[in-house]
C-alpha atoms as a PDB file:
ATOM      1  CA  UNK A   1       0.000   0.000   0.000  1.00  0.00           C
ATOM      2  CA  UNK A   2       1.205   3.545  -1.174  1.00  0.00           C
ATOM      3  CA  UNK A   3       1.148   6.222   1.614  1.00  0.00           C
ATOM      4  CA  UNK A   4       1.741  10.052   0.821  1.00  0.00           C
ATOM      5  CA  UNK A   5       5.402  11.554   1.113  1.00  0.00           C
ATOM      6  CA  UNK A   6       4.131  13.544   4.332  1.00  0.00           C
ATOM      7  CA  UNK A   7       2.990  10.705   6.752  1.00  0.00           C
ATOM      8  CA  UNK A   8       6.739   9.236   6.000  1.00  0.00           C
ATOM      9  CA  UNK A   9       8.148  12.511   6.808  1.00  0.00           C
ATOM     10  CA  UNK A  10       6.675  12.718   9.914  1.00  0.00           C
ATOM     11  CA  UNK A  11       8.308   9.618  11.291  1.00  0.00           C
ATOM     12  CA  UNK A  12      11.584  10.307  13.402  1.00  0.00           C
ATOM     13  CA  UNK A  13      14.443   9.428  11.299  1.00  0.00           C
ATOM     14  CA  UNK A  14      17.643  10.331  10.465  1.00  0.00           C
ATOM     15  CA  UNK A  15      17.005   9.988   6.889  1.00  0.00           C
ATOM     16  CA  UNK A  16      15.279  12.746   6.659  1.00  0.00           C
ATOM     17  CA  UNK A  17      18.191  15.489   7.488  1.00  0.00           C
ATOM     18  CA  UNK A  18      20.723  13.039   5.691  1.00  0.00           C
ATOM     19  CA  UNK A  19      18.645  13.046   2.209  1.00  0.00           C
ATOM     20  CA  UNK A  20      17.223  16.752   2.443  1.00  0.00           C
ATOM     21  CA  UNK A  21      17.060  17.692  -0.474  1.00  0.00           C
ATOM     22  CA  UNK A  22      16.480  14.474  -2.223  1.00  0.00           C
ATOM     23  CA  UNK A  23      13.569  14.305  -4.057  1.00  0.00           C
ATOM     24  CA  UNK A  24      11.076  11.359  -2.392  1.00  0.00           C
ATOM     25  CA  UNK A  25       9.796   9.671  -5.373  1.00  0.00           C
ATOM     26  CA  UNK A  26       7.445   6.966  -3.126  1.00  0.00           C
ATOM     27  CA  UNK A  27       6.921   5.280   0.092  1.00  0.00           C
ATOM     28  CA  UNK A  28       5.272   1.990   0.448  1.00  0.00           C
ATOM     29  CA  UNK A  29       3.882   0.544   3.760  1.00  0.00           C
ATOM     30  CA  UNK A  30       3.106  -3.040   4.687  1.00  0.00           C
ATOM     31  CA  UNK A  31       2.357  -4.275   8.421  1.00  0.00           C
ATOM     32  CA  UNK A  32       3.999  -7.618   9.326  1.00  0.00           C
ATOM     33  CA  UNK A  33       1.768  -9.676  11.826  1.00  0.00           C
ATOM     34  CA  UNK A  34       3.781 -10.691  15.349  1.00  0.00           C
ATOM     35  CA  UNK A  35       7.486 -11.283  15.770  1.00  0.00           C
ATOM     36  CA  UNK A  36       6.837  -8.692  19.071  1.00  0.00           C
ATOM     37  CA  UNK A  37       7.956  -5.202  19.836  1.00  0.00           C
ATOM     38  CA  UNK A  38      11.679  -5.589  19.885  1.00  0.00           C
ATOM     39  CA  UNK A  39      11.950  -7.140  15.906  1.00  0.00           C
ATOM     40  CA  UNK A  40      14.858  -4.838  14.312  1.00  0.00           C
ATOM     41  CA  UNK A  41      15.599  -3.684  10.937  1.00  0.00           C
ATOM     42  CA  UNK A  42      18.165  -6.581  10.655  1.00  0.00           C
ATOM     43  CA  UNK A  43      15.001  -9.266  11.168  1.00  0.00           C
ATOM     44  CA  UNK A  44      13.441  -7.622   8.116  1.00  0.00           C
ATOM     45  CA  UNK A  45      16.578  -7.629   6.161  1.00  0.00           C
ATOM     46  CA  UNK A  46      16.975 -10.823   7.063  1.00  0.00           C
ATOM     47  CA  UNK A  47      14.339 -11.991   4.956  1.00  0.00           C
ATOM     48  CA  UNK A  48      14.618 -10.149   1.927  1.00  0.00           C
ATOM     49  CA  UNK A  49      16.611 -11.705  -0.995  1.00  0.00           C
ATOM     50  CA  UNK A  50      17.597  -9.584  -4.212  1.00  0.00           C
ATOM     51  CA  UNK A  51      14.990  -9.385  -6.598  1.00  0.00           C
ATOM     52  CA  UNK A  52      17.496 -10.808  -9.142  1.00  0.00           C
ATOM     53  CA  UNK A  53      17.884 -14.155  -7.656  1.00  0.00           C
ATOM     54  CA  UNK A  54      15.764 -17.612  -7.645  1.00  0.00           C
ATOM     55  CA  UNK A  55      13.880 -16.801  -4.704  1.00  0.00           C
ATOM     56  CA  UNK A  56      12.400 -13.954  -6.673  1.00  0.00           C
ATOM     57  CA  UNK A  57       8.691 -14.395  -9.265  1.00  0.00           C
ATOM     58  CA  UNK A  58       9.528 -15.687 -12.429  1.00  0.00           C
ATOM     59  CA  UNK A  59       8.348 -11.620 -14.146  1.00  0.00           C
ATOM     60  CA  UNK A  60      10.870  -9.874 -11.500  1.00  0.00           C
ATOM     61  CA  UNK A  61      13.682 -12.327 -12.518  1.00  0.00           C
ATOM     62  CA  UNK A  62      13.245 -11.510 -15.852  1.00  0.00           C
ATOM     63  CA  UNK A  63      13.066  -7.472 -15.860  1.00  0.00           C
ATOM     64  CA  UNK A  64      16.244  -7.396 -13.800  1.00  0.00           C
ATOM     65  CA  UNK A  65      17.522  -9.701 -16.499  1.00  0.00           C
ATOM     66  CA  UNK A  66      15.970  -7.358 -19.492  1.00  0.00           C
ATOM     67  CA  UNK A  67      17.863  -4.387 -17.034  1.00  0.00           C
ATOM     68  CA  UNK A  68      20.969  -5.843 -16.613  1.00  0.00           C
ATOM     69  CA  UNK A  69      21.234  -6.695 -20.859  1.00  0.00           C
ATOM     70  CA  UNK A  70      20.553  -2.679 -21.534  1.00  0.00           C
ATOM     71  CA  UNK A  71      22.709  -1.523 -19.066  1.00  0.00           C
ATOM     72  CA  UNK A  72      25.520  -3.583 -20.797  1.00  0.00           C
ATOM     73  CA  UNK A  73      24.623  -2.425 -24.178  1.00  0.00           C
ATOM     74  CA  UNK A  74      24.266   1.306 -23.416  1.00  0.00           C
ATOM     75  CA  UNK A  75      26.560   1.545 -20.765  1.00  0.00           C
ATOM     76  CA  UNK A  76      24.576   2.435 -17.891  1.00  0.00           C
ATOM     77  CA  UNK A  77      26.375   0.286 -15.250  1.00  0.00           C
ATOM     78  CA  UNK A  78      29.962   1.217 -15.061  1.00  0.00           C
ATOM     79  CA  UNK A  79      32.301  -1.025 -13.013  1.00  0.00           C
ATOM     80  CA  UNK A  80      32.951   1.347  -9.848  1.00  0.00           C
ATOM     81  CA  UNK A  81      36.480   1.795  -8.440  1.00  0.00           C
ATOM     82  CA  UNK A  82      35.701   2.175  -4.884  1.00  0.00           C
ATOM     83  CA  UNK A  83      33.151   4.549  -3.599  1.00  0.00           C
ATOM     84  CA  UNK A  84      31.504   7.075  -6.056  1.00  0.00           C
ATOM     85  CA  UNK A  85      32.818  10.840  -5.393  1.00  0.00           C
ATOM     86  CA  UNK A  86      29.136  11.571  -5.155  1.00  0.00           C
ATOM     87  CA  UNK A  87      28.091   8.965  -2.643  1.00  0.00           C
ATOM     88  CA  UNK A  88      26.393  10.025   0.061  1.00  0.00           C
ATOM     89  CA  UNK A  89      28.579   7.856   2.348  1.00  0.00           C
ATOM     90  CA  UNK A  90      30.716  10.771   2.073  1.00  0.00           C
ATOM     91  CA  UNK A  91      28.355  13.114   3.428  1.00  0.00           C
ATOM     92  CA  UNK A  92      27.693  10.674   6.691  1.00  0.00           C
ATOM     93  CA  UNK A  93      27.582  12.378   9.964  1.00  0.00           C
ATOM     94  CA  UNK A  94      30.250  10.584  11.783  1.00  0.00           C
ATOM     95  CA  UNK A  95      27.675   9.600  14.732  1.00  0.00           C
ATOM     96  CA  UNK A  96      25.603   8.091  12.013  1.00  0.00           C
ATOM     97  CA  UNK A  97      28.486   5.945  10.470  1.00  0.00           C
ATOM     98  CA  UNK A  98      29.837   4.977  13.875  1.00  0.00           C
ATOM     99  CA  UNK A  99      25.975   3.498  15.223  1.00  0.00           C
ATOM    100  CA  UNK A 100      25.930   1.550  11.792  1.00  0.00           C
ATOM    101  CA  UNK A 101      25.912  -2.393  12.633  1.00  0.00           C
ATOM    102  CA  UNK A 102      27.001  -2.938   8.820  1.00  0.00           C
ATOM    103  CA  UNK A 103      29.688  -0.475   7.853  1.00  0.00           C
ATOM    104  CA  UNK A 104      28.921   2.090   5.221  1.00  0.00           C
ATOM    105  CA  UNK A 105      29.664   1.712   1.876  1.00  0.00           C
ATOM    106  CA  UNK A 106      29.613  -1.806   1.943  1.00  0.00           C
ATOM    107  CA  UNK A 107      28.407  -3.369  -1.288  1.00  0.00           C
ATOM    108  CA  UNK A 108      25.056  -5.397  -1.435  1.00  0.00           C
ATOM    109  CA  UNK A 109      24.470  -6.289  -5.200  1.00  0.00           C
ATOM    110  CA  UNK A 110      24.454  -3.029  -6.991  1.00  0.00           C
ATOM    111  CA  UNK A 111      23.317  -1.017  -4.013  1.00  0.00           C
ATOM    112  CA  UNK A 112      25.826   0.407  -1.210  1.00  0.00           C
ATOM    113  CA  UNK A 113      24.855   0.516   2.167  1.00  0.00           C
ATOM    114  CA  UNK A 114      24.491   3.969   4.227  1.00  0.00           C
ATOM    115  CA  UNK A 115      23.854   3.028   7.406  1.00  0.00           C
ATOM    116  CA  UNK A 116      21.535   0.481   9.380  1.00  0.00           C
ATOM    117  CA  UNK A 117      20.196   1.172  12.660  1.00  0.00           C
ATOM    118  CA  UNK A 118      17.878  -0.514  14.655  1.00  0.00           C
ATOM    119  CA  UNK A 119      15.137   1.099  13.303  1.00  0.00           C
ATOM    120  CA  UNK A 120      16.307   2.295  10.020  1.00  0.00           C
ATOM    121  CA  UNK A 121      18.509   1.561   6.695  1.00  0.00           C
ATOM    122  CA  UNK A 122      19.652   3.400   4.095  1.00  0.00           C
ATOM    123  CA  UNK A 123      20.977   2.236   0.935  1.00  0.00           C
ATOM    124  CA  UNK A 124      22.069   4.057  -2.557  1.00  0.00           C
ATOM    125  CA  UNK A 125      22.469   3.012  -6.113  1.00  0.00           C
ATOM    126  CA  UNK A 126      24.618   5.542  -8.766  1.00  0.00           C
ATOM    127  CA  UNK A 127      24.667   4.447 -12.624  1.00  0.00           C
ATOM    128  CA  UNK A 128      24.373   6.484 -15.445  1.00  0.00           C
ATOM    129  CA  UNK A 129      20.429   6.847 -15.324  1.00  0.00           C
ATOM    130  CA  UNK A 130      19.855   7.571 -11.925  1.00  0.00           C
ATOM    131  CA  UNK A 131      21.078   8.402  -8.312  1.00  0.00           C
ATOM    132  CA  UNK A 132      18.580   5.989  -5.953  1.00  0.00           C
ATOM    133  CA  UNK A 133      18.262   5.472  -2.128  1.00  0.00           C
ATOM    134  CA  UNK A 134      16.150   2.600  -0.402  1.00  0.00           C
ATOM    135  CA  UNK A 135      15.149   3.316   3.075  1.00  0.00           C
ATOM    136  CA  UNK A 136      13.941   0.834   4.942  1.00  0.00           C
ATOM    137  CA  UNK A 137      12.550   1.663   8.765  1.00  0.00           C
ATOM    138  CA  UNK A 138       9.936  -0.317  10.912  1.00  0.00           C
ATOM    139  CA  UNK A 139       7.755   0.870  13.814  1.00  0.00           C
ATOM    140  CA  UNK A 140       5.692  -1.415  16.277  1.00  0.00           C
ATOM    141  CA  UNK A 141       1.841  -2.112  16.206  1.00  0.00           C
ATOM    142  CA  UNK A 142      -0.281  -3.639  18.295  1.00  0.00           C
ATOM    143  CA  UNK A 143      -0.157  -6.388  16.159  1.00  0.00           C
ATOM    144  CA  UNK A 144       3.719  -6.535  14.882  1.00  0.00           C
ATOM    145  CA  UNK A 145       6.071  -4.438  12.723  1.00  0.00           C
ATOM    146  CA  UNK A 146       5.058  -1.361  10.413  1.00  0.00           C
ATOM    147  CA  UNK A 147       7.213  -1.376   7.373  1.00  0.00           C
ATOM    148  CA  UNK A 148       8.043   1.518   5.503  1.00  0.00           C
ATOM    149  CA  UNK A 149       9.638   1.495   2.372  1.00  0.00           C
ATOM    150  CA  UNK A 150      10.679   4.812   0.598  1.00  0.00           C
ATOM    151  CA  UNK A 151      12.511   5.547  -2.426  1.00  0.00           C
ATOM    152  CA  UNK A 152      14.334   8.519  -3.317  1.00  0.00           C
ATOM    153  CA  UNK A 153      15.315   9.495  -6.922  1.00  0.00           C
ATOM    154  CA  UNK A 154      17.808  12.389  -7.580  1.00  0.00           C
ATOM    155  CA  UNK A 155      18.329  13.224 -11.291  1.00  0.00           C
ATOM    156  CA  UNK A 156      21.720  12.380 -13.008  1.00  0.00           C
ATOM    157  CA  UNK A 157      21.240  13.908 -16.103  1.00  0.00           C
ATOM    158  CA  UNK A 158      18.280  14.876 -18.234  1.00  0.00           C
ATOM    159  CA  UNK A 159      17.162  11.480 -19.008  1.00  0.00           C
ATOM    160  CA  UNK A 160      16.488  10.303 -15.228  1.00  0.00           C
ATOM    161  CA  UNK A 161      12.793  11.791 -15.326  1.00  0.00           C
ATOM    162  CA  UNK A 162      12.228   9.978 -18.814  1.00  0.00           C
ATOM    163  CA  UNK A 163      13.869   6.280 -17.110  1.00  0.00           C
ATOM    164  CA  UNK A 164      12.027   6.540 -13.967  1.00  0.00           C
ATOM    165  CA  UNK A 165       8.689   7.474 -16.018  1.00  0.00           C
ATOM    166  CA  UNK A 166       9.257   4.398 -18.545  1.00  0.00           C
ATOM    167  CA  UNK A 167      10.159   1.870 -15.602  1.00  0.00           C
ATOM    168  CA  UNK A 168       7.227   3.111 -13.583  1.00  0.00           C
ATOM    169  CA  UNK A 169       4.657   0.680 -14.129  1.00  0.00           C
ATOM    170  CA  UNK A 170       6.901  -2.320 -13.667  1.00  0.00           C
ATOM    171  CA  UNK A 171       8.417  -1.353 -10.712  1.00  0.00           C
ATOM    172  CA  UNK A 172       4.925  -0.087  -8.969  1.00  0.00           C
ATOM    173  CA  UNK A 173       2.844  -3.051 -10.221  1.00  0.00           C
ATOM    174  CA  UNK A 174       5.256  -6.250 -10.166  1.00  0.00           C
ATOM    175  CA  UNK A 175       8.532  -5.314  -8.778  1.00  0.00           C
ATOM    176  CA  UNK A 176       7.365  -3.917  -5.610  1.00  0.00           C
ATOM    177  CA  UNK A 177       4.340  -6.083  -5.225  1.00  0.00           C
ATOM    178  CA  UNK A 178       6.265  -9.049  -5.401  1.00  0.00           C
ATOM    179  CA  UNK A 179       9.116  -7.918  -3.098  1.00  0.00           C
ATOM    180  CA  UNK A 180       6.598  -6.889  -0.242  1.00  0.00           C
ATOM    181  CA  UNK A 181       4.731 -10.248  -1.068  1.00  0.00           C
ATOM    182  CA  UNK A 182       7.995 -12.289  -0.462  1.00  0.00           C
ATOM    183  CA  UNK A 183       8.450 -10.477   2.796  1.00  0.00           C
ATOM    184  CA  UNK A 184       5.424 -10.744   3.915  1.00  0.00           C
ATOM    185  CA  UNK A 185       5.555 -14.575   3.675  1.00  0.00           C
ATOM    186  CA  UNK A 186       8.757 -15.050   5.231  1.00  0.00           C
ATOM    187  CA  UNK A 187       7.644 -12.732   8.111  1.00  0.00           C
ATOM    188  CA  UNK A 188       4.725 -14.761   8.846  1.00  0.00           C
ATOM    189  CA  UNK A 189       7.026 -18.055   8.555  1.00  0.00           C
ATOM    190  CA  UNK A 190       9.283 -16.564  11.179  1.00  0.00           C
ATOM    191  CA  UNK A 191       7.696 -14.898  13.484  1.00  0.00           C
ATOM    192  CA  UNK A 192       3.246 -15.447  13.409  1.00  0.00           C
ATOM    193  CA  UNK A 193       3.617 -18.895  14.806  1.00  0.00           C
ATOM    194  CA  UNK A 194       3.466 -18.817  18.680  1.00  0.00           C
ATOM    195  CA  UNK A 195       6.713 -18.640  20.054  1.00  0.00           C
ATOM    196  CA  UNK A 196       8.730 -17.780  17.250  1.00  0.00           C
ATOM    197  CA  UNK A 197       9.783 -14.931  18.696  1.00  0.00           C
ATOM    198  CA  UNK A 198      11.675 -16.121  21.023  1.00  0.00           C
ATOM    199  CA  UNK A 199      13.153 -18.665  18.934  1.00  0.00           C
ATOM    200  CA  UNK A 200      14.709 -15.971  16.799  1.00  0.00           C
ATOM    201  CA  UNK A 201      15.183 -13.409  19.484  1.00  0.00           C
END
């Protein structure tokens, strides 16, 4: 489920000073039944696997694959010497980058990580179409975990805009879907079955 820009703003995250400026393209929500109140960011990433790989639908597998094949034609997915001069790992607070539990810059697939804390992770992508960040941050419920998922987009050159508006219906009604489904389903494998929580607390 889509949420509006502001009710993600509102939430009390660092995200939100590191990224000003950013453009906030979408946030997604999805509530994840039990696993109790003290569930971390790490549970949740946990359970994700990348959209690329087997554990993925059969249409995500194959868009990443059709992505991957025109990034190697055009060029859009230079090999990176170390971290990009324009990362944002650069512009870290210090407090920020020493609270990390995975440290920043580290490379998951063709995203680097921010920072991930308890409640909250950050990750970027830079290629020649576009300048990305996940976030990733939970709150409690009465019933489990809140997940929100928002996406920022900052422009790279003048054909960002035209990428992000040709990609948008595949990533807002198959990619996305099918991620959160995935999730959802291993959350309820771990954690909605009594006692679970404490086996994986």
């Amino acid at each position: 489920m889509r949420i509006s820009p502001q009710q993600f703003t509102e939430l009390d995250l660092e995200v939100h000073e590191i990224l000003r400026g950013v453009p906030l393209n979408d946030v997604s929500v999805l509530d994840l039944p039990g696993g109790g109140a003290a569930r971390t960011i790490e549970d949740v990433r946990a359970l994700m696997h990348p959209p690329e790989s087997g554990s993925s639908s059969a249409p995500v597998r194959a868009l990443f694959w059709i992505r991957g094949v025109l990034g190697r034609l055009f060029g859009w997915d230079p090999a990176e010497e170390g971290l990009h001069a324009e990362s944002y790992v650069h512009k870290l607070p210090p407090e920020v980058a020493s609270r990390s539990s995975v440290p920043p810059g580290t490379r998951e697939g063709p995203f680097r990580v921010l920072y991930v804390l308890p409640r909250e992770a950050v990750s970027e992508i830079r290629n020649a179409t576009v300048h990305a960040f996940s976030c990733m941050a939970i709150r409690p419920t009465a019933e489990g975990q809140r997940l929100y998922w928002a996406v920022y987009v900052k422009p790279v050159s003048r054909w960002t805009s035209v990428y992000m508006a040709l990609i948008e219906p595949f990533r807002r009604f198959i990619v996305y879907p099918s991620i959160l489904r995935q999730l959802r389903g291993a959350w309820q494998a771990a954690y909605a079955e009594p006692g679970a929580a404490s086996e994986h607390g």
